[in-house]
Protein backbone atom coordinates (compact mmCIF):
# COMPACT_ATOMS: atom_id res chain seq x y z
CA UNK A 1 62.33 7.33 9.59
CA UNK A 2 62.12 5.59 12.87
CA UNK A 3 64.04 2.12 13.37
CA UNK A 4 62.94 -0.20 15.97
CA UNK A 5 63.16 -3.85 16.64
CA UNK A 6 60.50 -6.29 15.88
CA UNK A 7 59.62 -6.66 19.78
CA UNK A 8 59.49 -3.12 20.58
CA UNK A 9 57.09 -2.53 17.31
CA UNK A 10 55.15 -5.10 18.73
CA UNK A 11 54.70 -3.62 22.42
CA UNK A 12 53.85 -0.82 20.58
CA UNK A 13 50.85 -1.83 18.49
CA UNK A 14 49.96 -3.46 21.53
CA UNK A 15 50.02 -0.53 23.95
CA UNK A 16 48.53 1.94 21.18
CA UNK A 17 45.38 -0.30 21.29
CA UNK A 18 45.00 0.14 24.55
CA UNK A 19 45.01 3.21 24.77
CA UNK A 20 42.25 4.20 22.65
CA UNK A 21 40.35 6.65 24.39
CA UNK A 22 37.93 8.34 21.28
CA UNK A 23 34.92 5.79 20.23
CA UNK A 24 35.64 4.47 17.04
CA UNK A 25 32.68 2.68 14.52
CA UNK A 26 34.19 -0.57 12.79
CA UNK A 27 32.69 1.14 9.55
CA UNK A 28 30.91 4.34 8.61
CA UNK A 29 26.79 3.99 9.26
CA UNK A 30 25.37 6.82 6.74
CA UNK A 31 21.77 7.40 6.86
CA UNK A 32 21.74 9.54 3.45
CA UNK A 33 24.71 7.46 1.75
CA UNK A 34 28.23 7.72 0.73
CA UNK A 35 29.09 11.42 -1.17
CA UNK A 36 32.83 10.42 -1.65
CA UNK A 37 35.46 8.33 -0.94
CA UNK A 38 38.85 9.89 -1.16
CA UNK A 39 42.36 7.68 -0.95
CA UNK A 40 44.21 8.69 2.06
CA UNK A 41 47.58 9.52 0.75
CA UNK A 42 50.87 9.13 2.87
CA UNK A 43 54.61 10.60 2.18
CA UNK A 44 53.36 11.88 -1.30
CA UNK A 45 53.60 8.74 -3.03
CA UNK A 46 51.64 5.76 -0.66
CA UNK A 47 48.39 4.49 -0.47
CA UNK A 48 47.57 4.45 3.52
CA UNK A 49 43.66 4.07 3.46
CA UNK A 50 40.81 5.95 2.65
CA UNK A 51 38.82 8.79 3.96
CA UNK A 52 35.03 8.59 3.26
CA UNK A 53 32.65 11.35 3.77
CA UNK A 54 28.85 10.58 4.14
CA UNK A 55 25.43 12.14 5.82
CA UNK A 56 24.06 10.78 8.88
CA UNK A 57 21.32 12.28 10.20
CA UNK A 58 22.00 16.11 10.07
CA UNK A 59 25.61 15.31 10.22
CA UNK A 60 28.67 15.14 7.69
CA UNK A 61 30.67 12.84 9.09
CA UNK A 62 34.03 12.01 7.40
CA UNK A 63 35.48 8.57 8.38
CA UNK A 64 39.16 7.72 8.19
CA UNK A 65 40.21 4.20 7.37
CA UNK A 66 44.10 3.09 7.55
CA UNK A 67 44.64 -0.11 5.00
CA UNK A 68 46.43 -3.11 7.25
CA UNK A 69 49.65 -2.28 8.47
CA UNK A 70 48.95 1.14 8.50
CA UNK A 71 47.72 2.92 11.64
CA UNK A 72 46.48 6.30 12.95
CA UNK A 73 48.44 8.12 15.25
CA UNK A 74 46.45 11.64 14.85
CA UNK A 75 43.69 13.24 12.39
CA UNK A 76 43.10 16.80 11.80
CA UNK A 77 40.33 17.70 9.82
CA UNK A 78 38.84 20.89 8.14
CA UNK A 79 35.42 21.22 7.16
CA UNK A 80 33.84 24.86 5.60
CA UNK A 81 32.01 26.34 3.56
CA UNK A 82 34.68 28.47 2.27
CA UNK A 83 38.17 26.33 1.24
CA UNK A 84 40.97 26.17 3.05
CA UNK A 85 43.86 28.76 2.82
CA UNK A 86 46.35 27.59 5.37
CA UNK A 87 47.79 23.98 5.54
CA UNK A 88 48.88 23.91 9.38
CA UNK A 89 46.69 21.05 10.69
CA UNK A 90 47.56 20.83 13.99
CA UNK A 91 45.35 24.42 13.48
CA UNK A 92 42.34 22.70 11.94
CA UNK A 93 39.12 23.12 14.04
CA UNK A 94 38.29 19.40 14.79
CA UNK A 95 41.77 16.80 15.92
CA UNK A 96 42.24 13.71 17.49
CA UNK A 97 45.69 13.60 18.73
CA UNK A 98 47.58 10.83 19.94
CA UNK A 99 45.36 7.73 18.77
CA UNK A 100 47.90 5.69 19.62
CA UNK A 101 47.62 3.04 16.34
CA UNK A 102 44.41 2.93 15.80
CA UNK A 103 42.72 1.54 12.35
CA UNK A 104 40.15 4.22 11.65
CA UNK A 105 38.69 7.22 13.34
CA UNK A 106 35.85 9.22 12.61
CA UNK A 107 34.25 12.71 13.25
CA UNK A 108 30.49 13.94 12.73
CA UNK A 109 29.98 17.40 12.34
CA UNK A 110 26.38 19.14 12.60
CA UNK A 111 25.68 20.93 9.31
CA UNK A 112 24.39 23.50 10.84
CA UNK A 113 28.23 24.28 13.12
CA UNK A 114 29.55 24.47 9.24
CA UNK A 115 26.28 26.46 7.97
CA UNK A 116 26.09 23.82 5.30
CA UNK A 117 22.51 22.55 4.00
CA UNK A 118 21.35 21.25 0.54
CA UNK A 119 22.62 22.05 -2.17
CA UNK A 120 25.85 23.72 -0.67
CA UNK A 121 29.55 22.49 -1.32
CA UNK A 122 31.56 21.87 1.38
CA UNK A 123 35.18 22.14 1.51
CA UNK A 124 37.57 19.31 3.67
CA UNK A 125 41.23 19.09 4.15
CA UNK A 126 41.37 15.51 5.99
CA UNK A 127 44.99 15.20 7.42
CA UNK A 128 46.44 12.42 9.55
CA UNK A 129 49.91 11.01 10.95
CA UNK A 130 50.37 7.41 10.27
CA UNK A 131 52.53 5.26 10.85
CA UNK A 132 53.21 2.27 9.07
CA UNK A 133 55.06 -1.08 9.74
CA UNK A 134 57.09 -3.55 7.73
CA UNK A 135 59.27 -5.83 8.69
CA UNK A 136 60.28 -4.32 11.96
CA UNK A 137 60.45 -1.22 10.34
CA UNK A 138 58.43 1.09 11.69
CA UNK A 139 58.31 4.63 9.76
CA UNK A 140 55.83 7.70 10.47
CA UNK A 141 54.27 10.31 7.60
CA UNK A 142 52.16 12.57 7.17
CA UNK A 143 48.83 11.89 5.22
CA UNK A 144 46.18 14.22 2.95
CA UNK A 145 43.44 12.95 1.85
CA UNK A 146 43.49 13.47 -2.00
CA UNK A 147 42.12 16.23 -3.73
CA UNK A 148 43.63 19.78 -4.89
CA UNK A 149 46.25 21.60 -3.30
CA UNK A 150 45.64 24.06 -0.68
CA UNK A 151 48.90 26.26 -1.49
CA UNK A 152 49.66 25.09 -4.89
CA UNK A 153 53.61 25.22 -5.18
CA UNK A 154 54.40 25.84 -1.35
CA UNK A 155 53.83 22.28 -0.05
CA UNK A 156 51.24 18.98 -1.01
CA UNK A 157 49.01 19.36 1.51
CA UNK A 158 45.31 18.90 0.13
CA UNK A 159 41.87 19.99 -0.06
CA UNK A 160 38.52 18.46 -2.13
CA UNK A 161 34.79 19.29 -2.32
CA UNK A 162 31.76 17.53 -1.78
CA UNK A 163 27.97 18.39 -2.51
CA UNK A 164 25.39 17.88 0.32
CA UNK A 165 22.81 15.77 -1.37
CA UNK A 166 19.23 15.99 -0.21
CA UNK A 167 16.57 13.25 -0.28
């Protein structure tokens, strides 16, 4: 756990906004609707946001949504067809590292990179350090969206399924 004073975790809320470099949406637009909305858990035990996963388009796009006071500093995120084996995110096919702070973050993936169409179940790991401050405390964990466990017994780190729905 990281311990800094109130002005320094204020310079650096300030400075992570800045430096936002990956366009963000304010909130998920899905053309095809919401399939699931999964709580983003942090440190085992907290409630840090939520991850929601929706069609736009020909695109799953899985949005990542910190609650207040909680903030993105990177998301890793494994989509298949097949589920996930190994829990090393900073592995994961699609990552946005060093966010900086930011509130959410979002990735849209063509169905057709995953081989996914209607009717198929698609597997997602959504990972993400956050860090999250109270009262000039600022402390950093690592998130999983919930869901099952990839290696049940070896560590938490977590996997779930959605359905692509077709119209």
């Amino acid at each position: 756990m990281l311990r800094w004073s109130t002005v320094a975790v204020g310079a650096v809320v300030i400075l992570a906004a800045a430096a936002v470099t990956v366009p963000l949406s304010a909130d998920p637009s899905f053309t095809q609707g919401e399939i699931t909305t999964r709580p983003l858990i942090a440190g085992q035990t907290m409630v840090a946001g939520d991850v929601v996963v929706g069609i736009s388009g020909s695109d799953l796009c899985v949005f990542y949504d910190a609650d207040p006071g909680w903030y993105l500093q990177e998301t890793h995120l494994y989509v298949d067809t097949v589920a996930p084996t190994k829990s090393a995110p900073g592995k994961f096919p699609y990552k946005h590292e060093y966010l900086g702070g930011v509130g959410t973050d979002e990735f849209c993936i063509p169905l057709s990179e995953i081989g996914a169409g209607c009717g198929d179940t698609v597997y997602i790991a959504a990972h993400a350090v956050v860090t999250h401050v109270v009262d000039s405390t600022c402390a950093e964990e690592t998130a999983w969206a919930c869901g099952d466990e990839i290696r049940p017994g070896k560590n938490w780190a977590m996997y779930f399924s959605v359905t692509i729905l077709c119209d």
